[in-house]
C-alpha atoms as a PDB file:
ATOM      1  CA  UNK A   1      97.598 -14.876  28.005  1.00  0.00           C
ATOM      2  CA  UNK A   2      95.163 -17.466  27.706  1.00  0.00           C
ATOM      3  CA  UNK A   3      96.055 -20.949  29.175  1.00  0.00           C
ATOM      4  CA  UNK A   4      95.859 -23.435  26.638  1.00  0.00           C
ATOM      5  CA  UNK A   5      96.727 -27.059  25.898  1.00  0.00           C
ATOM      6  CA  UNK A   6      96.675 -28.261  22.285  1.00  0.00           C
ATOM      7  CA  UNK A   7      96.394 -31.774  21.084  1.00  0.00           C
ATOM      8  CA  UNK A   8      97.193 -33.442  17.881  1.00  0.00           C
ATOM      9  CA  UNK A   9      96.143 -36.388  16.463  1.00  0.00           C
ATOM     10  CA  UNK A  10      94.434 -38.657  13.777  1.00  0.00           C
ATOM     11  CA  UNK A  11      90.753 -39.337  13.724  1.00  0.00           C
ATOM     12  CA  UNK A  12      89.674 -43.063  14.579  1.00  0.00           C
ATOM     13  CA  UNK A  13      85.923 -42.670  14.531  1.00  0.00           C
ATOM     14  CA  UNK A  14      83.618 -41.984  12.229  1.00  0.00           C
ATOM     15  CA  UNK A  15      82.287 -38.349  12.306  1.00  0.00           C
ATOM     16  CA  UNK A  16      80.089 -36.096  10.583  1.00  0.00           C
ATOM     17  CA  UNK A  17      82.619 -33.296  10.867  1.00  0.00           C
ATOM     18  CA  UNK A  18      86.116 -35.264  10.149  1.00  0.00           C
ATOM     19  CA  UNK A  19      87.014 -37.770   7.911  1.00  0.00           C
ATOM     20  CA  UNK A  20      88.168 -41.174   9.228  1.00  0.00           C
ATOM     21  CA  UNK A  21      92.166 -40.719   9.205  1.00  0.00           C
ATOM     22  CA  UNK A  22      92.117 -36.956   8.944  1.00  0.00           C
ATOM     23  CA  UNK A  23      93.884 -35.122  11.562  1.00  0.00           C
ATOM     24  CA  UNK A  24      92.542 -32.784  13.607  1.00  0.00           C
ATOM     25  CA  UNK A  25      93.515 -30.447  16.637  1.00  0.00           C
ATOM     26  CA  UNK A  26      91.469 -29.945  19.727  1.00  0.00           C
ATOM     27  CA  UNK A  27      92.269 -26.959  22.205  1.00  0.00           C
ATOM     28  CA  UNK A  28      91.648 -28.041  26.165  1.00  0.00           C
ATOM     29  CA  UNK A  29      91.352 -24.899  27.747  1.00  0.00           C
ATOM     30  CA  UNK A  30      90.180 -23.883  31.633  1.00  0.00           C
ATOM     31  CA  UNK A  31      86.392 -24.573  32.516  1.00  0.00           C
ATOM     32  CA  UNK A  32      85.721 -26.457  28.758  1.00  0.00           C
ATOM     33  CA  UNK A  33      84.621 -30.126  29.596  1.00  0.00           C
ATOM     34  CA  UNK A  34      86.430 -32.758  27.961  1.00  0.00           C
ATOM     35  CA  UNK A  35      87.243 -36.705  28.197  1.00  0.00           C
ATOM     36  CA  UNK A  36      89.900 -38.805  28.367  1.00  0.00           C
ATOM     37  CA  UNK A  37      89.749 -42.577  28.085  1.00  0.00           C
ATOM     38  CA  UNK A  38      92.382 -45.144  29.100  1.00  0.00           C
ATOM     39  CA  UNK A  39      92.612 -48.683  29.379  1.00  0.00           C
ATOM     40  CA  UNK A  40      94.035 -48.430  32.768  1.00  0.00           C
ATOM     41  CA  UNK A  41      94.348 -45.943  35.198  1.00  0.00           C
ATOM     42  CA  UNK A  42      97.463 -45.765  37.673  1.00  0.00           C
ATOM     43  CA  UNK A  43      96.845 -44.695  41.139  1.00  0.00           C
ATOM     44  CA  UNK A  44      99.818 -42.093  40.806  1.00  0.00           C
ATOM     45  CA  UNK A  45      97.935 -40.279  37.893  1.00  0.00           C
ATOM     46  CA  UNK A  46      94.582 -40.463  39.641  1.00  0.00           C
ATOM     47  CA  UNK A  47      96.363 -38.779  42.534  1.00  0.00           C
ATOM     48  CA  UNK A  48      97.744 -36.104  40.465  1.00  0.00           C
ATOM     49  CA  UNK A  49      94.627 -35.361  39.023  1.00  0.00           C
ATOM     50  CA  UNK A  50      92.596 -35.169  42.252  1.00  0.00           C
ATOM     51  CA  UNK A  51      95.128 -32.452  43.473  1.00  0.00           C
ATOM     52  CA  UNK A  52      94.757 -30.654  40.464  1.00  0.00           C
ATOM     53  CA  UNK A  53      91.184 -30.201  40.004  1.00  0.00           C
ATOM     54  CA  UNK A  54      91.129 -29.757  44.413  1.00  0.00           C
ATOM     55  CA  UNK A  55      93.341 -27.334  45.454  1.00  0.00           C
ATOM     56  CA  UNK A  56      92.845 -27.316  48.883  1.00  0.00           C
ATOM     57  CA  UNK A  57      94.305 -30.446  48.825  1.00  0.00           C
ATOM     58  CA  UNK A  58      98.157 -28.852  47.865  1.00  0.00           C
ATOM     59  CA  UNK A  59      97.911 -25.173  48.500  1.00  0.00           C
ATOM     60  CA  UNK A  60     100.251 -24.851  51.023  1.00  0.00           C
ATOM     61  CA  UNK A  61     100.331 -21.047  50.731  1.00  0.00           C
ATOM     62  CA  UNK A  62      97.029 -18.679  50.666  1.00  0.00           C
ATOM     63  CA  UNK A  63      96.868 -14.821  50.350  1.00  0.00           C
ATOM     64  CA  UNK A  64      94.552 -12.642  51.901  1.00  0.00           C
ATOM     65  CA  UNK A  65      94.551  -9.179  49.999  1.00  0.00           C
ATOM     66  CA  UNK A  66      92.861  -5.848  51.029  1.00  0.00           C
ATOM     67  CA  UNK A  67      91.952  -2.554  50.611  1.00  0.00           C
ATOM     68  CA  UNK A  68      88.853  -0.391  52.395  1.00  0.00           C
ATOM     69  CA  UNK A  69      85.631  -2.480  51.331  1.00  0.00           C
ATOM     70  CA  UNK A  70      87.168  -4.679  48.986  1.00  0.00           C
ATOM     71  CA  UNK A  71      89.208  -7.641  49.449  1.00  0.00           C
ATOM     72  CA  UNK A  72      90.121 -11.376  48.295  1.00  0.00           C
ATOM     73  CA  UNK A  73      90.843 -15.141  49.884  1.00  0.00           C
ATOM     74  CA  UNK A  74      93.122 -17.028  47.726  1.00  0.00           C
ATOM     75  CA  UNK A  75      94.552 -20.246  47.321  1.00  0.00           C
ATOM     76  CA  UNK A  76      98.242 -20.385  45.499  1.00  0.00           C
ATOM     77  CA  UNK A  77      99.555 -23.507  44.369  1.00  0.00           C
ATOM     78  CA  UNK A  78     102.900 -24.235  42.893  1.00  0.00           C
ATOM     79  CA  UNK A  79     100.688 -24.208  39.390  1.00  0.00           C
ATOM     80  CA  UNK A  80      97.859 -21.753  39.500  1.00  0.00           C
ATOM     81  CA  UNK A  81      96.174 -18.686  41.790  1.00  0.00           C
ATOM     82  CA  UNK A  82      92.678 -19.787  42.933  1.00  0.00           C
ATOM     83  CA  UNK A  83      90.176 -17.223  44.113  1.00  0.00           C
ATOM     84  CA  UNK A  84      88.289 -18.687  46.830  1.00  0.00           C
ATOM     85  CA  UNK A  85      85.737 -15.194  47.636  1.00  0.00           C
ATOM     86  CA  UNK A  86      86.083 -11.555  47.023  1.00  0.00           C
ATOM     87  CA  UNK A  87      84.480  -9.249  49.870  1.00  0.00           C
ATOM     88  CA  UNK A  88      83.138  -6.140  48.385  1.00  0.00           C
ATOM     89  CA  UNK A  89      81.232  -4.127  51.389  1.00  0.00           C
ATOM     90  CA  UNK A  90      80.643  -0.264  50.758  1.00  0.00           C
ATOM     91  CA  UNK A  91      82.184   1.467  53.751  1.00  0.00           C
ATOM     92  CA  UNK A  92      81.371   5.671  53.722  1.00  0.00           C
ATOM     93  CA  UNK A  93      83.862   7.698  53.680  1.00  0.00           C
ATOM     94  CA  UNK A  94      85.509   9.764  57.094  1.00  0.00           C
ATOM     95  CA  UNK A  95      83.457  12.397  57.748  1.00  0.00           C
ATOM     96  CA  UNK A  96      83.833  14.987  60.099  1.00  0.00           C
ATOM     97  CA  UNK A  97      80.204  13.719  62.024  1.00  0.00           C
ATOM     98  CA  UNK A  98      79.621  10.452  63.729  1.00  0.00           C
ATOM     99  CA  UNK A  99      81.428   7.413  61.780  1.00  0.00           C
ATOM    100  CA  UNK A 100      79.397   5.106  64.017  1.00  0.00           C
ATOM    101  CA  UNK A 101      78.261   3.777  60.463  1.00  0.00           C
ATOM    102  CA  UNK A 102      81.638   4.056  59.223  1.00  0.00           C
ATOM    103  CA  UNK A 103      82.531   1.578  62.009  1.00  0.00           C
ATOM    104  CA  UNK A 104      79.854  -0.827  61.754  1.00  0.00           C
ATOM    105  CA  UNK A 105      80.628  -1.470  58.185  1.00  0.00           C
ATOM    106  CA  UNK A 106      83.960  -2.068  58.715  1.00  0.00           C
ATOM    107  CA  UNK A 107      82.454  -5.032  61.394  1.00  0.00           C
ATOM    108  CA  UNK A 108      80.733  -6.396  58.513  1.00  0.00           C
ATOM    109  CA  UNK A 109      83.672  -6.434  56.384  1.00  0.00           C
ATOM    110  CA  UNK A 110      85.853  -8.079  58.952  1.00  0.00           C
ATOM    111  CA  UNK A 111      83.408 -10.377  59.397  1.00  0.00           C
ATOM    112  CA  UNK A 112      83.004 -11.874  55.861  1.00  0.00           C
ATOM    113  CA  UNK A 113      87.029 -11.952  55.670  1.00  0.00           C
ATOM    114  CA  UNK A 114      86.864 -14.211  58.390  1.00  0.00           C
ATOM    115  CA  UNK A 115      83.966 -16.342  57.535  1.00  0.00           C
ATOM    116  CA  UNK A 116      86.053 -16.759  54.369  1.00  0.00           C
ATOM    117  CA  UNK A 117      89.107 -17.953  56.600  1.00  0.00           C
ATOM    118  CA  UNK A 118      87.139 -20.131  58.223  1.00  0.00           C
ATOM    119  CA  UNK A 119      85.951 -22.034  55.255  1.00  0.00           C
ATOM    120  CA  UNK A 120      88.475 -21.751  52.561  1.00  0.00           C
ATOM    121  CA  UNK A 121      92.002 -22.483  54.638  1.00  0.00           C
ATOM    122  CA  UNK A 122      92.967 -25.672  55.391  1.00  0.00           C
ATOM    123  CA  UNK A 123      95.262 -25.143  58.413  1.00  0.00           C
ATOM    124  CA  UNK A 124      96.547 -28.891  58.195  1.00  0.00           C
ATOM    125  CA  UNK A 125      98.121 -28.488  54.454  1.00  0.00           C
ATOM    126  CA  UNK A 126      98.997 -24.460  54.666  1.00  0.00           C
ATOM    127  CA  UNK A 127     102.383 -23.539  55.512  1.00  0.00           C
ATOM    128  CA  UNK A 128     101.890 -19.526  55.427  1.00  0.00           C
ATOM    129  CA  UNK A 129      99.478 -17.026  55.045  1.00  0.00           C
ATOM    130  CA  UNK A 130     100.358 -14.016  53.610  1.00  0.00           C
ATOM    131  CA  UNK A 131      98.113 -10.721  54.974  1.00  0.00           C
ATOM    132  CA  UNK A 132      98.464  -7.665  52.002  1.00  0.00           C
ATOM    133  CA  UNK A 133      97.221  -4.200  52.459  1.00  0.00           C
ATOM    134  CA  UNK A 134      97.997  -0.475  52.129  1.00  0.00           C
ATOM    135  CA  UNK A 135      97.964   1.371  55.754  1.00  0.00           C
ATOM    136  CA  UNK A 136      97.362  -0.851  58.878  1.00  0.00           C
ATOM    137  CA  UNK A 137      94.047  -2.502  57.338  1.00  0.00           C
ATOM    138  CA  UNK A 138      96.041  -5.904  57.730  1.00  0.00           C
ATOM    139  CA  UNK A 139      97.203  -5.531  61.538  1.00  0.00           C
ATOM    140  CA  UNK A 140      93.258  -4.409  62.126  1.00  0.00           C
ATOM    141  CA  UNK A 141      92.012  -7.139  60.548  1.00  0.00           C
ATOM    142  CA  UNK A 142      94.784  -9.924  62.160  1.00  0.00           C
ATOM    143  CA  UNK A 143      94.056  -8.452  65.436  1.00  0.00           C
ATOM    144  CA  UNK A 144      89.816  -8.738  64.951  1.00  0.00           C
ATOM    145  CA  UNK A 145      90.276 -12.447  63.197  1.00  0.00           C
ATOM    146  CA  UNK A 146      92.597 -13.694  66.542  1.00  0.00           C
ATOM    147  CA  UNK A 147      89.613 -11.845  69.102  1.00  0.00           C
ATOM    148  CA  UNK A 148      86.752 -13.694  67.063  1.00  0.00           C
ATOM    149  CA  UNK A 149      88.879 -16.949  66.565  1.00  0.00           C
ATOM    150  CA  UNK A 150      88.911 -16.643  70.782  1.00  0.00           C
ATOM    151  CA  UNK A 151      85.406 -15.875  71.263  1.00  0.00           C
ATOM    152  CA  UNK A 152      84.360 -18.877  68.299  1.00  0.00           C
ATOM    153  CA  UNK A 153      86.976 -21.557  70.338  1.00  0.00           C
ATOM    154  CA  UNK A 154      88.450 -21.723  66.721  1.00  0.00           C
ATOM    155  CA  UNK A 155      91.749 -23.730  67.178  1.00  0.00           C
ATOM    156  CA  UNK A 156      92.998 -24.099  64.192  1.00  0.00           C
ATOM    157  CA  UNK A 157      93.057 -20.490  63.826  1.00  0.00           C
ATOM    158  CA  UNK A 158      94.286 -19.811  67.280  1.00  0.00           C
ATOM    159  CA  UNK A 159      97.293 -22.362  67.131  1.00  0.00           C
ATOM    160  CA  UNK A 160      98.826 -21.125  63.832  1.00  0.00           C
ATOM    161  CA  UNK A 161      98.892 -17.489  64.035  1.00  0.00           C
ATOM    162  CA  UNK A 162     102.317 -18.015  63.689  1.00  0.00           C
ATOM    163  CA  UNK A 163     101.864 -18.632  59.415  1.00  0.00           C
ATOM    164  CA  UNK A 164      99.856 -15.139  59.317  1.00  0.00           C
ATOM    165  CA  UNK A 165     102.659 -13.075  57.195  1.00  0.00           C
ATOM    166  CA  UNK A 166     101.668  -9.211  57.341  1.00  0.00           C
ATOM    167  CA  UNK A 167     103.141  -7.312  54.230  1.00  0.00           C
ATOM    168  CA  UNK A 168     102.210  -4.206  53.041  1.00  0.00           C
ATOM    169  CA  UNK A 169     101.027  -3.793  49.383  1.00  0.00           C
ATOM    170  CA  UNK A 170     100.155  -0.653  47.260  1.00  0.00           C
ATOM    171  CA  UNK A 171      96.199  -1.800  46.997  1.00  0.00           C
ATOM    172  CA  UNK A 172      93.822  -4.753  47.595  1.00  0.00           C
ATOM    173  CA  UNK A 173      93.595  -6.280  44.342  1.00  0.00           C
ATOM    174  CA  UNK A 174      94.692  -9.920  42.997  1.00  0.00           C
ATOM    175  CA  UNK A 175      97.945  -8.861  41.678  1.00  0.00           C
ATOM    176  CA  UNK A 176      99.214  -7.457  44.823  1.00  0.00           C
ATOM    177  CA  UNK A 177     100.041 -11.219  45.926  1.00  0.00           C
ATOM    178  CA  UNK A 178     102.650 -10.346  43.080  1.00  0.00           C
ATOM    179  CA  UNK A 179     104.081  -7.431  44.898  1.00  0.00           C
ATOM    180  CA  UNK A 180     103.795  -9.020  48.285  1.00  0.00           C
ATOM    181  CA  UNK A 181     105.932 -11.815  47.337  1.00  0.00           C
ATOM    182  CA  UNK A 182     108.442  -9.720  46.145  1.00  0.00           C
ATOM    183  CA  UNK A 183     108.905  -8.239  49.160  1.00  0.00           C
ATOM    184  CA  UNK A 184     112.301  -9.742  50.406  1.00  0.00           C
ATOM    185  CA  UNK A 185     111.121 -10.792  54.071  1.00  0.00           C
ATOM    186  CA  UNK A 186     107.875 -12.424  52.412  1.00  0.00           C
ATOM    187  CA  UNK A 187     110.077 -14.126  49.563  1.00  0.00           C
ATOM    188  CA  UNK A 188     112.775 -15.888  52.800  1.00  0.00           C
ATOM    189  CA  UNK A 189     109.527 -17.258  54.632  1.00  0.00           C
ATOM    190  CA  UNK A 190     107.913 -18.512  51.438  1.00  0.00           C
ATOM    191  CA  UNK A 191     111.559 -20.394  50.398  1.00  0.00           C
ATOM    192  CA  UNK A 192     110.824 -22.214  53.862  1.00  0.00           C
ATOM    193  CA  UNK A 193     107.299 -23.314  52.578  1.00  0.00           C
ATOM    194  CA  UNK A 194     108.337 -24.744  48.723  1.00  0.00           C
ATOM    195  CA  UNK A 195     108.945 -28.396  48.988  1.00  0.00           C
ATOM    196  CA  UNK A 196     109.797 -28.408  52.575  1.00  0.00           C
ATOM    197  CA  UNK A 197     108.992 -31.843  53.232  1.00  0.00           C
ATOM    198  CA  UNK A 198     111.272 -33.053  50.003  1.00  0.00           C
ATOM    199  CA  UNK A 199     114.078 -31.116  51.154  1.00  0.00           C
ATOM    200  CA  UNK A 200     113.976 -32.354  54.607  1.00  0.00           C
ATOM    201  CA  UNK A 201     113.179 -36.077  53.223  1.00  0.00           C
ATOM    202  CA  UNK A 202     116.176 -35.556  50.910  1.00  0.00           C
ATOM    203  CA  UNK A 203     118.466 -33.779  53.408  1.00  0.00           C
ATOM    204  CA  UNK A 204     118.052 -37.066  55.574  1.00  0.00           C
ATOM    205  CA  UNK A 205     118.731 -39.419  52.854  1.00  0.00           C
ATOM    206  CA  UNK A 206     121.966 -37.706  51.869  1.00  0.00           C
ATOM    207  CA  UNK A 207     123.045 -37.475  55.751  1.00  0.00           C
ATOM    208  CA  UNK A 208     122.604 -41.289  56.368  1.00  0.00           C
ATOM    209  CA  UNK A 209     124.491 -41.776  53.248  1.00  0.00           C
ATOM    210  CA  UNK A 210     127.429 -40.373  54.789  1.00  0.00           C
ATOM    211  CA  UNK A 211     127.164 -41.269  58.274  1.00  0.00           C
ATOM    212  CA  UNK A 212     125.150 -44.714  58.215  1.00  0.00           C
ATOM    213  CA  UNK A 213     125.133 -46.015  54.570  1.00  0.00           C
ATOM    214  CA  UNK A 214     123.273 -49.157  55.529  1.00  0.00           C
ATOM    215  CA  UNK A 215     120.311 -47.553  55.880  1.00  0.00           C
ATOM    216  CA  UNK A 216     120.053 -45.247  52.679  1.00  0.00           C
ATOM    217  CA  UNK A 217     119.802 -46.789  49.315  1.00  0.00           C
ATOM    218  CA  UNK A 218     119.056 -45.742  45.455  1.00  0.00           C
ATOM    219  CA  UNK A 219     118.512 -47.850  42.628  1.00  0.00           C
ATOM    220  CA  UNK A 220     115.558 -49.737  41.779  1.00  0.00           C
ATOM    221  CA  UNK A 221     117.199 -53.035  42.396  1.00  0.00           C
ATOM    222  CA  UNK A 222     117.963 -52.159  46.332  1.00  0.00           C
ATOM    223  CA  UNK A 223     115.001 -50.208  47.079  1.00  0.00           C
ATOM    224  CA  UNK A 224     112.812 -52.905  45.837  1.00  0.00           C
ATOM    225  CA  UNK A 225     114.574 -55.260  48.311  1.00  0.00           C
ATOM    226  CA  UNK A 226     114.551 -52.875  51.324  1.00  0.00           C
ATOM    227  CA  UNK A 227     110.567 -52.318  50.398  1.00  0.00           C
ATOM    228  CA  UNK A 228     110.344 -56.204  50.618  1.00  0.00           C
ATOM    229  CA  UNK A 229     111.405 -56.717  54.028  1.00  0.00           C
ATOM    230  CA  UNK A 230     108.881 -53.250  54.661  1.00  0.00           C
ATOM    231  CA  UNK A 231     112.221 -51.670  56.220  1.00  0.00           C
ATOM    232  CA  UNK A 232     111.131 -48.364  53.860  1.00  0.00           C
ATOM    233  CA  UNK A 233     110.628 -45.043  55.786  1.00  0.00           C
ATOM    234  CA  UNK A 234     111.002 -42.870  53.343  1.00  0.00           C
ATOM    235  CA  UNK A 235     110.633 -43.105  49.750  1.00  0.00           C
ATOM    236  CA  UNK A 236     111.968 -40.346  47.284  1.00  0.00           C
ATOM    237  CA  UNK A 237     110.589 -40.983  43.639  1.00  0.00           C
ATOM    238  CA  UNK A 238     111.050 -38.027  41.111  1.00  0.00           C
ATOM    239  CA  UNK A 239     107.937 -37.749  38.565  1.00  0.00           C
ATOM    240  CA  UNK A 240     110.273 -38.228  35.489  1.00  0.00           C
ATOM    241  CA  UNK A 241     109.769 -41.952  36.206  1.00  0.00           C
ATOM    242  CA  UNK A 242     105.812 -41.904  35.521  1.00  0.00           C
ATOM    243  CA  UNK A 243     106.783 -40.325  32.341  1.00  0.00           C
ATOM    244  CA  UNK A 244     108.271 -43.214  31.481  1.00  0.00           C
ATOM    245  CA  UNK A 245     107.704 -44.195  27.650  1.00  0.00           C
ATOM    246  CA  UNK A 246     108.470 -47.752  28.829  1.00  0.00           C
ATOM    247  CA  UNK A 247     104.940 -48.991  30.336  1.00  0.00           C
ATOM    248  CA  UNK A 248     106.063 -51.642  32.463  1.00  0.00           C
ATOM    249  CA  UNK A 249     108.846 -49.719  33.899  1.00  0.00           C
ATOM    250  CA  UNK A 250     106.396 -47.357  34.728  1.00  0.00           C
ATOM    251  CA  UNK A 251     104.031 -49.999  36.231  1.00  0.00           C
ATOM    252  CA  UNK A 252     107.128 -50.769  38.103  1.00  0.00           C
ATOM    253  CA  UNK A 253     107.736 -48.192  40.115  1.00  0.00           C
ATOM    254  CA  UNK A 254     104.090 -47.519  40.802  1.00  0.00           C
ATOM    255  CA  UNK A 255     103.879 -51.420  42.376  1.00  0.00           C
ATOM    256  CA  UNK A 256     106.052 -49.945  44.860  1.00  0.00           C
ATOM    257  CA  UNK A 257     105.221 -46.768  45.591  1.00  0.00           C
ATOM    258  CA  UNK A 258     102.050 -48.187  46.555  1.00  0.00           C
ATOM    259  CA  UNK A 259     104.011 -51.100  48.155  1.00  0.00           C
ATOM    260  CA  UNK A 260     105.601 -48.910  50.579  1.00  0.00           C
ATOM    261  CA  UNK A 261     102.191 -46.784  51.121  1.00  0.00           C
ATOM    262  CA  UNK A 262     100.503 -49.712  52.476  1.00  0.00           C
ATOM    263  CA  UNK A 263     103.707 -50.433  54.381  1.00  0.00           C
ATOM    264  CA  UNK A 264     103.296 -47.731  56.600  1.00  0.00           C
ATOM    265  CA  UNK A 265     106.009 -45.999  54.765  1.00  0.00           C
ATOM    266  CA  UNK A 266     106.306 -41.962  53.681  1.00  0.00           C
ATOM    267  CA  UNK A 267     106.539 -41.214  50.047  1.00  0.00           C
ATOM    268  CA  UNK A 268     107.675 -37.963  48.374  1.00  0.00           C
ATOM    269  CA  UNK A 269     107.526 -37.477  44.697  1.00  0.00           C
ATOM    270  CA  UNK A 270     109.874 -35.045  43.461  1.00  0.00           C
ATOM    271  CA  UNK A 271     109.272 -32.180  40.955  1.00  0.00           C
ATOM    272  CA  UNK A 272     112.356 -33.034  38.041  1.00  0.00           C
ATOM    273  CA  UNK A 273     112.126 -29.014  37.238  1.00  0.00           C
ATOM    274  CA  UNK A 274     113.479 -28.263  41.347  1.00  0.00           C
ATOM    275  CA  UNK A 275     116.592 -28.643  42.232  1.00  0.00           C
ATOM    276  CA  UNK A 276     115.784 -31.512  44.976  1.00  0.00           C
ATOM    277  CA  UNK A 277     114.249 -33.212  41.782  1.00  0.00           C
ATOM    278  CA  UNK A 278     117.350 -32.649  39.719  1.00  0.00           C
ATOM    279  CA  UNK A 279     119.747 -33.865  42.273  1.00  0.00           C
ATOM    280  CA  UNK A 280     117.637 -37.086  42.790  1.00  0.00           C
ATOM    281  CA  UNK A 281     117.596 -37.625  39.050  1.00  0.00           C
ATOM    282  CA  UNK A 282     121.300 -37.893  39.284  1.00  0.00           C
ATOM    283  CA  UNK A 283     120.870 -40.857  41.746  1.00  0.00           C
ATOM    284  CA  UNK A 284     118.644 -43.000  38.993  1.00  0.00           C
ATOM    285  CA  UNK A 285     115.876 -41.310  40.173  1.00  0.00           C
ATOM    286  CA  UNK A 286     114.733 -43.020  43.330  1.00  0.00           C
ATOM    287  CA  UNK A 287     116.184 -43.376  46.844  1.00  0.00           C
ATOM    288  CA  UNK A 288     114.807 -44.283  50.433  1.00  0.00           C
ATOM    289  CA  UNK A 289     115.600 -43.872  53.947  1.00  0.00           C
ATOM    290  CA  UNK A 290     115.517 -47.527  56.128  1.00  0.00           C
ATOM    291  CA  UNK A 291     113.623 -47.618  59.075  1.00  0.00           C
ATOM    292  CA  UNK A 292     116.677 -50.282  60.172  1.00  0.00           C
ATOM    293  CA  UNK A 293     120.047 -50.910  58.849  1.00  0.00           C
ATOM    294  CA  UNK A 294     120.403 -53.472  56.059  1.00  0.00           C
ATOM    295  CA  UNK A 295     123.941 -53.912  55.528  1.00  0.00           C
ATOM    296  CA  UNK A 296     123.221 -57.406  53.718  1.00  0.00           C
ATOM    297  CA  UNK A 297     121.663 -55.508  50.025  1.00  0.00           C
ATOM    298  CA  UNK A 298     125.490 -54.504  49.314  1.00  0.00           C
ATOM    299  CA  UNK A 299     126.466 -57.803  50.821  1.00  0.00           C
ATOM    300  CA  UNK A 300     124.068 -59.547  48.233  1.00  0.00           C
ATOM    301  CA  UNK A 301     125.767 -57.642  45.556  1.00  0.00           C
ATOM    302  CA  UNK A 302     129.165 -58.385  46.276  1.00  0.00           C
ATOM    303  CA  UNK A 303     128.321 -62.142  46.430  1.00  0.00           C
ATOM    304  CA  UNK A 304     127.366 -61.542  42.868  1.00  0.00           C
ATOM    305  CA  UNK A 305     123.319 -61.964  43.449  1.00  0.00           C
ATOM    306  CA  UNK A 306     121.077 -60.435  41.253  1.00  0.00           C
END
């Protein structure tokens, strides 16, 4: 099915094909160019937007499926597949003569996967890469990317063979990422990978909150006050607060999201459709983690101070 986005609305400019006033319905669909003008542009939603169009930039999971000649370097994102190359090298057949040709093409083959490796994955961002093929293509080509990664001095390569995933799929085409993730071993490692830094952030948050509750706080009015004395850590923000209808509530808690950016301070915005998003929603929606204890925001509160 065709991805598609379709927005209503009334006409407020004179135009040769609709009335002024007349409503009218545009479809924004992949790779058709369109505008949007605002008044004012929030650094949260230019953020969002960056990541979107770059997905280097959030992929923390690539694929790397194959077959004999054929194979393809993708980026997966939470949102979309991206193709990054397809190899397609014509490798003879096995023959009961000399397959020194046989062999050489193979070389090429390897060579272009690699090349593509080299370009396309961002080491720093990816959590896993998952290696699909029928037969022992994958090990083959694992074991001739690591002896060319050597020979190149390629670190990051070298240093995180450990995210190289081997799984075995029926052929070498796109949808065999489908299959490979289904695979139950493949399916564990990726659960590591999906919002592991929110989970962890979150995981803290609701320790300290237990064991040193001085130094976790939710609720606008004590996170703002931590974030003024720059004793954030960690902020936890869930996105259903940018989709606020209220625009200086929104404005709000962008002031200090960027507040505790520039403060040195970590800050995780949480998906309200996971369940790390859900369960922060239930705690008005944003939380953080002191660097220090600051036993005097409940003290404030009990002396009655705003």
């Amino acid at each position: 099915h065709a991805v598609l986005y379709r927005v209503k609305g009334r006409n407020v400019q004179e135009s040769e094909f609709i009335k002024m006033g007349g409503y009218h319905t545009l479809d924004v669909e992949p790779n058709r160019k369109f505008s949007i003008y605002k008044n004012e542009w929030d650094s949260i939603t230019i953020e969002r937007i960056e990541n979107a169009c770059d997905p280097t930039k959030q992929a923390e999971l690539a694929a790397i499926t194959m077959q004999e000649g054929l194979a393809f370097v993708c980026l997966i994102t939470s949102a979309m597949t991206v193709e990054r190359s397809k190899i397609d090298v014509n490798i003879p057949k096995k023959g009961k003569g000399d397959d020194t040709q046989r062999k050489k093409s193979f070389l090429k083959f390897f060579e272009q996967i690699a090349a593509s490796v080299y370009r396309h994955l961002n080491f720093e961002v990816l959590k896993a890469v998952l290696v699909a093929s029928p037969g022992f293509l994958k090990e083959d080509f694992l074991q001739y990317l690591m002896k060319d990664a050597t020979d190149r001095g390629n670190k990051p390569v070298l240093e995180n063979r450990s995210k190289f995933v081997l799984v075995r799929s029926s052929n070498g085409f796109k949808h065999a990422i489908r299959e490979a993730m289904q695979d139950p071993t493949v399916a564990q490692r990726l659960s590591d990978v999906k919002a592991a830094g929110e989970t962890r952030l979150l995981q803290q948050f609701l320790c300290l909150l237990g064991t040193a509750p001085d130094r976790a706080y939710y609720g606008y009015k004590h996170v703002k006050r931590a974030a003024n004395n720059q004793a954030v850590e960690g902020l936890l923000v869930s996105d259903s607060l940018f989709r606020s209808h209220n625009n200086d509530e929104r404005r709000r808690y962008i002031a200090l999201v960027e507040q505790v950016k520039n403060n040195g301070g970590e800050v995780r915005i949480f998906s309200s459709l996971h369940v790390t998003g859900e369960q922060l929603d239930q705690m008005t929606g944003i939380a953080a983690v002191l660097r220090f204890p600051m036993p005097e925001i409940e003290d404030e509160d009990r002396g009655g101070d705003d």
